[in-house]
PDB file of N, CA and C in Angstrom:
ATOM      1  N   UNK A   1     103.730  64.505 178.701  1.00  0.00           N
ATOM      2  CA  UNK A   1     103.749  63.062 178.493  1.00  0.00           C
ATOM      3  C   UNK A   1     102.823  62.728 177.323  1.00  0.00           C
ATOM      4  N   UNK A   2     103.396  61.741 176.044  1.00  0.00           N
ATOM      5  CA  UNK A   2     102.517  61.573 175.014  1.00  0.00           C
ATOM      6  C   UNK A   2     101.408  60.586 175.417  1.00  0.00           C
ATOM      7  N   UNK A   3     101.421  59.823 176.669  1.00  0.00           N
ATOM      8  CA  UNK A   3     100.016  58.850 177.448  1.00  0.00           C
ATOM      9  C   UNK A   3     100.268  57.788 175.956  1.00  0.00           C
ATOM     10  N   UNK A   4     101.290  57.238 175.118  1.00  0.00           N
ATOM     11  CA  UNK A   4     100.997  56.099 174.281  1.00  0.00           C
ATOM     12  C   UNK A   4     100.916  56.714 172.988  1.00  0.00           C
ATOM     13  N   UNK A   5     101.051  57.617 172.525  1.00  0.00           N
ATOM     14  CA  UNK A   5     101.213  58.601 171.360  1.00  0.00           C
ATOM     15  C   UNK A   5     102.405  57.948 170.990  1.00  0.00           C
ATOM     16  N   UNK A   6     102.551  57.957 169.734  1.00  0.00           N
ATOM     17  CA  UNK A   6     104.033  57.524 168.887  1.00  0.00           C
ATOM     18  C   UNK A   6     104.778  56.354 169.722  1.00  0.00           C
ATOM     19  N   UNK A   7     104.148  55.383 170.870  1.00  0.00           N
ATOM     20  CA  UNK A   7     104.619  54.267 171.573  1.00  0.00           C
ATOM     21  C   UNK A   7     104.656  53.332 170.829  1.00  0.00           C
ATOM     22  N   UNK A   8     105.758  52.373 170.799  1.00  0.00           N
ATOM     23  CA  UNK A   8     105.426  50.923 170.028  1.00  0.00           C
ATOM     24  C   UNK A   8     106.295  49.981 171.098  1.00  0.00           C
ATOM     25  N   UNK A   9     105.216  48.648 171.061  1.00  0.00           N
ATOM     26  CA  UNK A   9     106.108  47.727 171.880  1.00  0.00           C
ATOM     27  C   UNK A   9     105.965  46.369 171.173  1.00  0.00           C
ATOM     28  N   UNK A  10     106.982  45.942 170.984  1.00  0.00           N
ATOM     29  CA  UNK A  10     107.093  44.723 170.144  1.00  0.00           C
ATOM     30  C   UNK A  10     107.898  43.449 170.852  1.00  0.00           C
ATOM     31  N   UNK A  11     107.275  42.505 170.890  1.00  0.00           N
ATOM     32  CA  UNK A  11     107.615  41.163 170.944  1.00  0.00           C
ATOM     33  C   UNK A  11     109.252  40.541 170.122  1.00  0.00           C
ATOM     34  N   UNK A  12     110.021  40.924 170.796  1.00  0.00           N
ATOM     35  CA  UNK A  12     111.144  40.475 169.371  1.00  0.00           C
ATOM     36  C   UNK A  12     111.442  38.901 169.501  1.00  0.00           C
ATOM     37  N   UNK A  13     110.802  38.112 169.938  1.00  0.00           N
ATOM     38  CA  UNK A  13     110.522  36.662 169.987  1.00  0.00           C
ATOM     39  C   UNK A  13     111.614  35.808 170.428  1.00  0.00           C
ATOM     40  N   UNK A  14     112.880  36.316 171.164  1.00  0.00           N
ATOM     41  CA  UNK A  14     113.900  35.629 171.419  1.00  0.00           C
ATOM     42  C   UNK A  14     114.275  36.012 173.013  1.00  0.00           C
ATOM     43  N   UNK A  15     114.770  35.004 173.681  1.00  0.00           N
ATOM     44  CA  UNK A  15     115.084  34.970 174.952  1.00  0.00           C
ATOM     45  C   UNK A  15     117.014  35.702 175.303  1.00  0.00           C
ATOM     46  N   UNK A  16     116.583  36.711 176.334  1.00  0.00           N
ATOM     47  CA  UNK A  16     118.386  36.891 176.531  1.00  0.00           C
ATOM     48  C   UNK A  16     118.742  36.525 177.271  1.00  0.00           C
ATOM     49  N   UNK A  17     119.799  35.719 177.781  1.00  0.00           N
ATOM     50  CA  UNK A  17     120.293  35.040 178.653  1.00  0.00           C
ATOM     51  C   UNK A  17     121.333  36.187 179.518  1.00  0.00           C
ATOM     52  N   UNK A  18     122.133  35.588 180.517  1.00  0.00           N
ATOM     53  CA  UNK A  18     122.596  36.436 180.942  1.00  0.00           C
ATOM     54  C   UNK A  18     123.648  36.849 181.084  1.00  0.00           C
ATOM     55  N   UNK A  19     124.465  38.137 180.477  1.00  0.00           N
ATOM     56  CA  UNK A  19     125.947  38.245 180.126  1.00  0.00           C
ATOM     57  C   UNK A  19     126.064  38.116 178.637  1.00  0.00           C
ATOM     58  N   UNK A  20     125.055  38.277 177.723  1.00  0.00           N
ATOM     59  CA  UNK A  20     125.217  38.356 176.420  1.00  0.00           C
ATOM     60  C   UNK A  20     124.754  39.471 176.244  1.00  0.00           C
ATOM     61  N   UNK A  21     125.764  39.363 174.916  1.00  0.00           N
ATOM     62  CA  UNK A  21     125.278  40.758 174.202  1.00  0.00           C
ATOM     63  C   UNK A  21     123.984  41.114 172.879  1.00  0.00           C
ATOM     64  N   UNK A  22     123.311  42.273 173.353  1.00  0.00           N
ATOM     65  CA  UNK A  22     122.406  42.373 172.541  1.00  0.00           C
ATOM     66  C   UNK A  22     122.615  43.595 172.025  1.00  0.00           C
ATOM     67  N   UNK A  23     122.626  43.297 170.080  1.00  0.00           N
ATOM     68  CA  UNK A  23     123.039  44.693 169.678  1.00  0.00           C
ATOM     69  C   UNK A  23     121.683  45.158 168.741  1.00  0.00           C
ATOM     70  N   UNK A  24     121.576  46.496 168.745  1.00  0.00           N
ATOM     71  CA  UNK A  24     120.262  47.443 168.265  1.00  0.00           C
ATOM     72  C   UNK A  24     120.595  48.306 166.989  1.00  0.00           C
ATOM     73  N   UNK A  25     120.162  48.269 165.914  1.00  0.00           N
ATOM     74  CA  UNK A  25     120.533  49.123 165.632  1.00  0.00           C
ATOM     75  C   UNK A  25     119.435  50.178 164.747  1.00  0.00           C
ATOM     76  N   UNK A  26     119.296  51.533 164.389  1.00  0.00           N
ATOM     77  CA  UNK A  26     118.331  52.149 163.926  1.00  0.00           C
ATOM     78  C   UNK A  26     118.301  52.154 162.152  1.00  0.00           C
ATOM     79  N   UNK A  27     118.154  51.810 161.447  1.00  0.00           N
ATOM     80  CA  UNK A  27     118.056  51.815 160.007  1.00  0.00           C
ATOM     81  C   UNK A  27     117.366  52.603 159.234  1.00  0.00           C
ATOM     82  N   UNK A  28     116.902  53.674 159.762  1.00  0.00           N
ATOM     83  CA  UNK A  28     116.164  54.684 159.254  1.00  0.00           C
ATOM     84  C   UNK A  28     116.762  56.127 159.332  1.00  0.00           C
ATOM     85  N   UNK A  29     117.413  56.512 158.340  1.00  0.00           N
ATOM     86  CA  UNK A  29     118.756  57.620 158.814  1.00  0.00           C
ATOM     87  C   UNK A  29     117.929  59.132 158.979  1.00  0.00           C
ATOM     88  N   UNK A  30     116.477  59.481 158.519  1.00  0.00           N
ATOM     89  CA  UNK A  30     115.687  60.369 159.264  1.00  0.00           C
ATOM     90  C   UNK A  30     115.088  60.384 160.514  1.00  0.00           C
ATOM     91  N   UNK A  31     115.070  58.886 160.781  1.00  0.00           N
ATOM     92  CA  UNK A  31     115.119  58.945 162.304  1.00  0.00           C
ATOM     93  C   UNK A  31     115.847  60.161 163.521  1.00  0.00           C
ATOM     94  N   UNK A  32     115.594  60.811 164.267  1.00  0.00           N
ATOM     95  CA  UNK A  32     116.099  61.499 165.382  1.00  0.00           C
ATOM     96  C   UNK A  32     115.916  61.572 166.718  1.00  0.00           C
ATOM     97  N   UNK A  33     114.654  60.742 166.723  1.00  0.00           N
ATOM     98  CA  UNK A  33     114.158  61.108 168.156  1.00  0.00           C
ATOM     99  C   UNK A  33     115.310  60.019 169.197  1.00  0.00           C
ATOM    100  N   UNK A  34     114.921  60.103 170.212  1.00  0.00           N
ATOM    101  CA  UNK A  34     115.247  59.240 171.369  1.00  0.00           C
ATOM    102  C   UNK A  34     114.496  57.947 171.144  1.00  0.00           C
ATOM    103  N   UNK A  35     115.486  56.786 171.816  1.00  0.00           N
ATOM    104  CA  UNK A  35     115.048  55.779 171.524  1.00  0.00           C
ATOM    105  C   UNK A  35     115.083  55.050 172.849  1.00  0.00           C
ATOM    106  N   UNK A  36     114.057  54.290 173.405  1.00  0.00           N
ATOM    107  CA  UNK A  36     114.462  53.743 174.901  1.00  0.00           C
ATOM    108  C   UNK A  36     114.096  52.095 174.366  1.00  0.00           C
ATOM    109  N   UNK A  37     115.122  51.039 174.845  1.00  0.00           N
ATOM    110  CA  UNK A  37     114.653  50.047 174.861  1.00  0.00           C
ATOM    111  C   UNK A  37     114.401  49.192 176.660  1.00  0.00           C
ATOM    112  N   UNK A  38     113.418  48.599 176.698  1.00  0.00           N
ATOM    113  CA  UNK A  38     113.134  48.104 177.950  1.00  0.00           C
ATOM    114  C   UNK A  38     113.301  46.991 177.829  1.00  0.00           C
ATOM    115  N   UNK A  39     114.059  45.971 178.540  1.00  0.00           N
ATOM    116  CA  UNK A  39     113.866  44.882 178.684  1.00  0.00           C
ATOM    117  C   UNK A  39     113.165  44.368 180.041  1.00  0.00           C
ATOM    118  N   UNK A  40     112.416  43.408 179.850  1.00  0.00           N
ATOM    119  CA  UNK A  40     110.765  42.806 180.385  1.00  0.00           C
ATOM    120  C   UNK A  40     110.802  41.736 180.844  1.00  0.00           C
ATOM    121  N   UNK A  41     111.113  41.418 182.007  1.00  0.00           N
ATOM    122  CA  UNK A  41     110.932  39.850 182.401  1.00  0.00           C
ATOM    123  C   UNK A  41     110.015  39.240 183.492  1.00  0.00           C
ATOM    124  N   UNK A  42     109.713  38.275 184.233  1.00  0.00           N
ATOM    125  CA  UNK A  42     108.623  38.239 185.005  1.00  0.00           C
ATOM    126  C   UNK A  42     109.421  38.511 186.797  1.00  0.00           C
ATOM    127  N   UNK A  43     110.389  39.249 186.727  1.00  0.00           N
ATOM    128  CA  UNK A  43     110.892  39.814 187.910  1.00  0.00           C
ATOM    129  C   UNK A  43     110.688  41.421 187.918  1.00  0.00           C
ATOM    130  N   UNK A  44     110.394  42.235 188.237  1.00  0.00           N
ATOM    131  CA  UNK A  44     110.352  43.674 188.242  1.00  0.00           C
ATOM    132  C   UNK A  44     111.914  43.964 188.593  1.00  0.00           C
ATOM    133  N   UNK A  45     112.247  43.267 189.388  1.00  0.00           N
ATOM    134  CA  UNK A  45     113.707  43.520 190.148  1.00  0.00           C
ATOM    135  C   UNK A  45     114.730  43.578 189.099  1.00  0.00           C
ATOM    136  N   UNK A  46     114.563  42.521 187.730  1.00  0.00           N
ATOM    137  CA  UNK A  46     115.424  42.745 186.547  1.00  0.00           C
ATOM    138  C   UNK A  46     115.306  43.055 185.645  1.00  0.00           C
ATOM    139  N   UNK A  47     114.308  44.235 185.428  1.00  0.00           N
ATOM    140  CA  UNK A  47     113.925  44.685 184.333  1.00  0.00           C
ATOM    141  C   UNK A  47     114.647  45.912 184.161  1.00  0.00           C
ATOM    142  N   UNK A  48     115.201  46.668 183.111  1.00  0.00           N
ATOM    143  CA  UNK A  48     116.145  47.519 182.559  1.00  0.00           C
ATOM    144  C   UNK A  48     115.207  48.462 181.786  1.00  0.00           C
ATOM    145  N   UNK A  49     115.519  49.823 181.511  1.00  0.00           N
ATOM    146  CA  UNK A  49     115.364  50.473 180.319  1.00  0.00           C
ATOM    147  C   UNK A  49     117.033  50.836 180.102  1.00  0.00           C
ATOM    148  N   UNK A  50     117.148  50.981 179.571  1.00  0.00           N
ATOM    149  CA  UNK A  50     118.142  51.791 178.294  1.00  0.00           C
ATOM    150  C   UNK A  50     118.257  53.072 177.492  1.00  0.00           C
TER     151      UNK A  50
END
């Protein structure tokens, strides 16, 4: 486990509602690693990784 090594968590400042789509995409074509996105809300019960 990297314990927060190479971690980043960012604020992307917009609310998702529910049944929409949210699209990601990577723009860095040396990029390779794995990518997890979490979505964060004040329910534990609806929170997602990806």
């Amino acid at each position: 486990m990297s314990k927060g090594k190479y971690h980043d968590r960012q604020d992307l400042g917009f609310i998702l509602w529910e049944s929409k789509v949210l699209k990601v995409r990577q723009v860095n074509p040396d990029f390779q690693d794995k990518l997890t996105l979490r979505l964060l809300g004040f329910d534990s019960k609806m929170e997602r990784n990806f």
